[in-house]
C-alpha atoms as a PDB file:
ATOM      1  CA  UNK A   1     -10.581 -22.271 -22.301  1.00  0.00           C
ATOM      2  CA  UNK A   2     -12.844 -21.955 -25.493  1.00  0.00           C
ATOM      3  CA  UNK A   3     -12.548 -18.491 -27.029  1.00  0.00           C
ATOM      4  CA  UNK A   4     -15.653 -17.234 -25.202  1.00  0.00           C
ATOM      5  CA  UNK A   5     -15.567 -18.702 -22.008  1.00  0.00           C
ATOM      6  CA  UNK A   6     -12.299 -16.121 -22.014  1.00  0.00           C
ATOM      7  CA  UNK A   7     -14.117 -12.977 -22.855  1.00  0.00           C
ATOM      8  CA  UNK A   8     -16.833 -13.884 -20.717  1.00  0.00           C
ATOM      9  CA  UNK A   9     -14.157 -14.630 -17.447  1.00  0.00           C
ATOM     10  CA  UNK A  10     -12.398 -10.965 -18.372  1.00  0.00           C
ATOM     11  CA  UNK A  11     -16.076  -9.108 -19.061  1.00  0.00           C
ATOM     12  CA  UNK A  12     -17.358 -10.457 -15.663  1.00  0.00           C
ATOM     13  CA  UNK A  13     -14.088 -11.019 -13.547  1.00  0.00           C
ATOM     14  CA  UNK A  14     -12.639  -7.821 -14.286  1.00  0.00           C
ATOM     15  CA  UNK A  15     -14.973  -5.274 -15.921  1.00  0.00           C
ATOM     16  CA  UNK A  16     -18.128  -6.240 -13.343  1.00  0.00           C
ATOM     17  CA  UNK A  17     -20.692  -7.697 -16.234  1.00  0.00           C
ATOM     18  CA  UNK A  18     -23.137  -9.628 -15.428  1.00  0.00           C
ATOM     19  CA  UNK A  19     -22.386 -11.754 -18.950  1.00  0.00           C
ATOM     20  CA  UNK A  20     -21.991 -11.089 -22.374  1.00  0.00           C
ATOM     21  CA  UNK A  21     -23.789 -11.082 -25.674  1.00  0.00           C
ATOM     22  CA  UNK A  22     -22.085 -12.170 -28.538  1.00  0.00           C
ATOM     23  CA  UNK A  23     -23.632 -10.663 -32.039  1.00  0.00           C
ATOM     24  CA  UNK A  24     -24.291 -12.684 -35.176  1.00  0.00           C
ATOM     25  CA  UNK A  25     -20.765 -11.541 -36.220  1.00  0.00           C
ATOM     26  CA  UNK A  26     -18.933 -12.185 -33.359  1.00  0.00           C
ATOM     27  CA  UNK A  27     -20.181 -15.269 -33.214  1.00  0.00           C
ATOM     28  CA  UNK A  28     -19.255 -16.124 -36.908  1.00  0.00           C
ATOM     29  CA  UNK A  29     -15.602 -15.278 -35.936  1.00  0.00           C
ATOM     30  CA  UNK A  30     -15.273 -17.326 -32.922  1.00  0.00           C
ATOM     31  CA  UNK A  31     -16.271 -20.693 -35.195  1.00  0.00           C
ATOM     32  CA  UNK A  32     -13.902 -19.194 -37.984  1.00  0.00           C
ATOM     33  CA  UNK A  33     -10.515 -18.975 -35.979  1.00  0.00           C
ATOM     34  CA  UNK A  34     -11.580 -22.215 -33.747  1.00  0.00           C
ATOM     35  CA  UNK A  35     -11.612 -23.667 -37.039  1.00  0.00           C
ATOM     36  CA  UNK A  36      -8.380 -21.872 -38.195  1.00  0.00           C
ATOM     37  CA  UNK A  37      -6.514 -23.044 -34.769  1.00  0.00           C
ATOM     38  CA  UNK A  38      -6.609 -19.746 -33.110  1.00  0.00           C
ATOM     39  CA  UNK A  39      -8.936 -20.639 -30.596  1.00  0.00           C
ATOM     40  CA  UNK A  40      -6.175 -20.690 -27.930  1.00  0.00           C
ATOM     41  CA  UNK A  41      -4.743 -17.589 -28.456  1.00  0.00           C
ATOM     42  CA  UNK A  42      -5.221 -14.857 -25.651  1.00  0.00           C
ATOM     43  CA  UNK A  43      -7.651 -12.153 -25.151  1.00  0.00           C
ATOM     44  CA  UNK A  44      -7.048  -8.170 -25.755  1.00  0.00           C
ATOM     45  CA  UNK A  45     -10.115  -6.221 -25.389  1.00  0.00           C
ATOM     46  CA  UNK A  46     -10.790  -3.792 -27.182  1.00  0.00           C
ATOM     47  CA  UNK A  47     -13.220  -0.953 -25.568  1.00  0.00           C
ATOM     48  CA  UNK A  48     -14.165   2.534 -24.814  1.00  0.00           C
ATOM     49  CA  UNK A  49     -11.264   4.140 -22.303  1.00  0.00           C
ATOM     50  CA  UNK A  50     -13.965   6.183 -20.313  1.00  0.00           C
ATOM     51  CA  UNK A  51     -15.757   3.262 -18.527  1.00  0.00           C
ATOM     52  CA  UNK A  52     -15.534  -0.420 -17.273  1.00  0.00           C
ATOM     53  CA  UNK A  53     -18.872  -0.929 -19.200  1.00  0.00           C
ATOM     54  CA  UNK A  54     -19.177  -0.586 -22.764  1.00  0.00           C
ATOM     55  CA  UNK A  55     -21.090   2.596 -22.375  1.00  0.00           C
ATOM     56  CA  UNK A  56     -18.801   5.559 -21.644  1.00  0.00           C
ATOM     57  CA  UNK A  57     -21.499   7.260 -19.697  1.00  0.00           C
ATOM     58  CA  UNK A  58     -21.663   4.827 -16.818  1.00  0.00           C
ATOM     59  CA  UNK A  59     -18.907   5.905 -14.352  1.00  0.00           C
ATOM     60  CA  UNK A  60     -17.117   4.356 -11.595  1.00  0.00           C
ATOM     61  CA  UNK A  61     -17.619   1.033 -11.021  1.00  0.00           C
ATOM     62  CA  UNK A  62     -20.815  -0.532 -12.829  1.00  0.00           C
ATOM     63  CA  UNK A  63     -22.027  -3.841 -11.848  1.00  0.00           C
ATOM     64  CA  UNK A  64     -25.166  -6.276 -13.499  1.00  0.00           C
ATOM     65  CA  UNK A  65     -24.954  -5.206 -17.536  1.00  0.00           C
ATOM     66  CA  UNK A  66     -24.342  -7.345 -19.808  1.00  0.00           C
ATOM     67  CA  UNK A  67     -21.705  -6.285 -22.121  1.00  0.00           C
ATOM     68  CA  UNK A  68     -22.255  -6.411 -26.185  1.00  0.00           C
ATOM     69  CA  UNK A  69     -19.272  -8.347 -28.467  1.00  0.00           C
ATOM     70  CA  UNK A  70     -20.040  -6.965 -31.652  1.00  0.00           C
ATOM     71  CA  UNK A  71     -17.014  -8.253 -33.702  1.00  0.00           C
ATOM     72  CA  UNK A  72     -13.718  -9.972 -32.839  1.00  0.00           C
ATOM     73  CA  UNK A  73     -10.596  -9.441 -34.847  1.00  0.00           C
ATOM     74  CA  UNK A  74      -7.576 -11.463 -34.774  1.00  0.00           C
ATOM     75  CA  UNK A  75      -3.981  -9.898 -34.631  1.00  0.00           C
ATOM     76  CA  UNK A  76      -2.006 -13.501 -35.458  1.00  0.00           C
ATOM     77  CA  UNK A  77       1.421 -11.815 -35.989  1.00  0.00           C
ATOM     78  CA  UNK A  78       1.621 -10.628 -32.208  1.00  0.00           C
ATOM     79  CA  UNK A  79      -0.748 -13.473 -31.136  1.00  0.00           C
ATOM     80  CA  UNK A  80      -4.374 -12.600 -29.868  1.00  0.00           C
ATOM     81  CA  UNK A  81      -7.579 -12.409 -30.757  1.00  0.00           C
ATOM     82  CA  UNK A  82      -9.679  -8.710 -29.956  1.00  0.00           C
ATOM     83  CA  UNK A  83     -13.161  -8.462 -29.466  1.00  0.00           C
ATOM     84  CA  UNK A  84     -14.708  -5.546 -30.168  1.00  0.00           C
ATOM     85  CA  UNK A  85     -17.056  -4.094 -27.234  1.00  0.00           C
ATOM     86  CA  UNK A  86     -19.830  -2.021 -27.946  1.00  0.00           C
ATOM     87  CA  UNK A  87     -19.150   1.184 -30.225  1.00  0.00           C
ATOM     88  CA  UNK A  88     -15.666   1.357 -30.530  1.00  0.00           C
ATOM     89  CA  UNK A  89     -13.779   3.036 -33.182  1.00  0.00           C
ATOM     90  CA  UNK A  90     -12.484   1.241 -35.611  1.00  0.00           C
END
């Protein structure tokens, strides 16, 4: 699967999102490492621990938000790519 059709599969299939927004730099980094050949590699998200969401004030189990890819990273060496959700710190 293209790069993200992935994080959309894991942000809807597994955290509950409705679908995802990728930001102007996000985006820039999927076309990079498509273009590099990293565009198969697997997905690691990388989020807040306190909530399925992005938003570490929504508890339990939330359903229907769409869920913010602000940047995605790649970690070559061990062999995925990380999108960063939301405020994370970096």
């Amino acid at each position: 699967l293209p790069v993200i059709d992935k994080i959309r599969l894991i942000a809807q299939q597994i955290y509950g999102a409705s679908d995802i927004e990728l930001l102007p730099e996000a985006q820039e980094k999927v076309a990079l490492y498509t273009k590099q050949g990293f565009g198969n590699l697997p997905i690691c998200m990388a989020k807040t621990h306190l909530s399925l969401s992005h938003d570490p004030e929504q508890k339990g189990a939330p359903t229907g938000f769409i869920l913010p890819i602000r940047d995605i990273r790649a970690s070559v060496g061990a062999g995925f790519l990380y999108p960063l959700v939301g405020t994370v710190c970096d």
